[in-house]
Protein backbone atom coordinates (compact mmCIF):
# COMPACT_ATOMS: atom_id res chain seq x y z
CA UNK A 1 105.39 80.92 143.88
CA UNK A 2 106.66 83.94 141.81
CA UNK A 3 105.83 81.82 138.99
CA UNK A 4 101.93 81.22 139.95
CA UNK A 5 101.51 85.02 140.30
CA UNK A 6 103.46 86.10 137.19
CA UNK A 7 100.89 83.85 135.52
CA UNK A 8 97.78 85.26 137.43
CA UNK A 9 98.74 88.84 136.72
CA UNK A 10 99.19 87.93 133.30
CA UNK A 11 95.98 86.40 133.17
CA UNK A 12 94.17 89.10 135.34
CA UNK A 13 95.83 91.81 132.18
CA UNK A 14 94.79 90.00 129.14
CA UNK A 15 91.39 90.10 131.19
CA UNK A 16 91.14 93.64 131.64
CA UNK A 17 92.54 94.01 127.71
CA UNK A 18 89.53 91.92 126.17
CA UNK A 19 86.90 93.97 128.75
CA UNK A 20 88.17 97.01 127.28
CA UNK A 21 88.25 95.98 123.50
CA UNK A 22 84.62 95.05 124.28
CA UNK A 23 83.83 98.07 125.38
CA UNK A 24 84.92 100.09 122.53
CA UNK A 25 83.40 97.61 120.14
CA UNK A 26 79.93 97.53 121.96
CA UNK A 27 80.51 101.73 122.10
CA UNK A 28 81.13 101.75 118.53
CA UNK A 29 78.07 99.57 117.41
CA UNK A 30 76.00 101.24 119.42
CA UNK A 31 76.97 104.55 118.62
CA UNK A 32 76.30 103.76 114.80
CA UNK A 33 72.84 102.04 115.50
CA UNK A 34 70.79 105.33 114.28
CA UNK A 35 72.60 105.43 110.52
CA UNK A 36 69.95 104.51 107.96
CA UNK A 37 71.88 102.52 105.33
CA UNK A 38 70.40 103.37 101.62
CA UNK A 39 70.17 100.49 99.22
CA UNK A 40 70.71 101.16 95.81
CA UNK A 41 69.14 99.51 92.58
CA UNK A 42 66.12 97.90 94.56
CA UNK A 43 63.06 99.93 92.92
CA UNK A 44 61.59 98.59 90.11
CA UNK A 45 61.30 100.43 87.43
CA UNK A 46 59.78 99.79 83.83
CA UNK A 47 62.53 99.72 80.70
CA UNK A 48 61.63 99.89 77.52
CA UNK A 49 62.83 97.72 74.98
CA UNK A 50 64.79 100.16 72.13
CA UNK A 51 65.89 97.11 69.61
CA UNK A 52 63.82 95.52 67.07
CA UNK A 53 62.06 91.22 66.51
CA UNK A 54 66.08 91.18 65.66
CA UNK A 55 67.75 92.07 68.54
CA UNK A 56 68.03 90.00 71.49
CA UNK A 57 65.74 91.18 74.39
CA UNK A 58 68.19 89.61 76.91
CA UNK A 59 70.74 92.66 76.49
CA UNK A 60 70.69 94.78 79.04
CA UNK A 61 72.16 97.64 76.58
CA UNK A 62 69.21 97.82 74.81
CA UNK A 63 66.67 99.24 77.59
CA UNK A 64 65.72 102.46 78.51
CA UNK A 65 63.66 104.13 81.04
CA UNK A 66 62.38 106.73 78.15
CA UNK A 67 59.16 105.39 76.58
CA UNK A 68 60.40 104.72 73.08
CA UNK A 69 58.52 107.63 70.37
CA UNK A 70 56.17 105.76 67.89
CA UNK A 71 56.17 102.47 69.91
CA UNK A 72 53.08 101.56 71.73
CA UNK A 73 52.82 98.85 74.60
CA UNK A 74 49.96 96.29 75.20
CA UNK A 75 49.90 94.60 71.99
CA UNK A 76 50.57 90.74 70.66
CA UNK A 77 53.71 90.94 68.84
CA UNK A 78 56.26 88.93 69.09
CA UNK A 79 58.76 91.79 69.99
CA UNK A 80 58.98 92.71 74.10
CA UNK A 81 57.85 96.79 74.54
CA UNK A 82 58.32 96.50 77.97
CA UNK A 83 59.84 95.11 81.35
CA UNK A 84 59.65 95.58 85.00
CA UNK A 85 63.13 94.95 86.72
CA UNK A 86 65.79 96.59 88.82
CA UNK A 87 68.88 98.42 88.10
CA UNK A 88 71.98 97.56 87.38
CA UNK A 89 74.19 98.07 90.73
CA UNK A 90 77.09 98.43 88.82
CA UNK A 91 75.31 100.38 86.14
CA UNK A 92 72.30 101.89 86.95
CA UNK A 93 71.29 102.89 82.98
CA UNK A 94 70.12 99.55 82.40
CA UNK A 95 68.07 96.88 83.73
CA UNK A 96 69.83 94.14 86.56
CA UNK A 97 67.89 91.32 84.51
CA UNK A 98 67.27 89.98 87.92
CA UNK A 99 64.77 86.99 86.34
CA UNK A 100 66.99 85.73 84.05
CA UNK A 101 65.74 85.29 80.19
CA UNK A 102 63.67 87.52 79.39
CA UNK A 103 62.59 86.01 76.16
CA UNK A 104 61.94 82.55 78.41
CA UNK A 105 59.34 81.62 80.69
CA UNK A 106 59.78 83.72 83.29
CA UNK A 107 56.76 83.49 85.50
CA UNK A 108 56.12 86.90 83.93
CA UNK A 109 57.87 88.11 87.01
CA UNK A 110 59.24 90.73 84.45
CA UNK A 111 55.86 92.27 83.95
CA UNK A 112 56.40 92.03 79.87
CA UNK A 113 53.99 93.84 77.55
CA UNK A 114 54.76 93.11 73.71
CA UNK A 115 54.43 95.88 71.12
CA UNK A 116 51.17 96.92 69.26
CA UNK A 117 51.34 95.73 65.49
């Protein structure tokens, strides 16, 4: 008998213990429910391309959101002017190259525009 209500008391505290661990969880979430949580890096922005036909348009270190001075967008050439992407989370001075290649069919989900001759 003393052994049936050890175990029932037992039971009836580890009860009680989860009830008020839920409590304080639910208390807590709730309590936090109002806090906006800022994303960083998901604008797209446009980077311009600051190497030349020799450089590889795939590196991210050679983009910058500063128009480049003498270059002009919306032409034929060969050479990329221009993309539309994200920033780096882990470096937000250069493009996430979130479409992969940019010299590849992409879909033009990059927006490209090639330099003027």
């Amino acid at each position: 008998m003393k052994n049936t209500l050890a175990v029932k008391t037992s039971l009836f505290t580890l009860i009680l213990a989860l009830i008020a661990i839920g409590t304080f969880a639910f208390t807590a979430v709730m309590n936090n429910k109002g806090n906006k949580v800022e994303l960083v890096g998901t604008v797209n922005q446009t980077w311009y391309f600051t190497g030349t036909d020799q450089n590889d348009p795939n590196d991210p270190t050679l983009y910058s959101l500063e128009p480049i001075d003498g270059v002009q967008c919306g032409g034929s050439s060969p050479t990329v002017c221009s993309i539309v992407d994200q920033a780096d989370p882990s470096n937000s001075n250069q493009p996430n190259m979130t479409h992969g290649q940019v010299n590849q069919d992409t879909g033009d989900l990059y927006q490209k525009s090639f330099r003027v001759d």
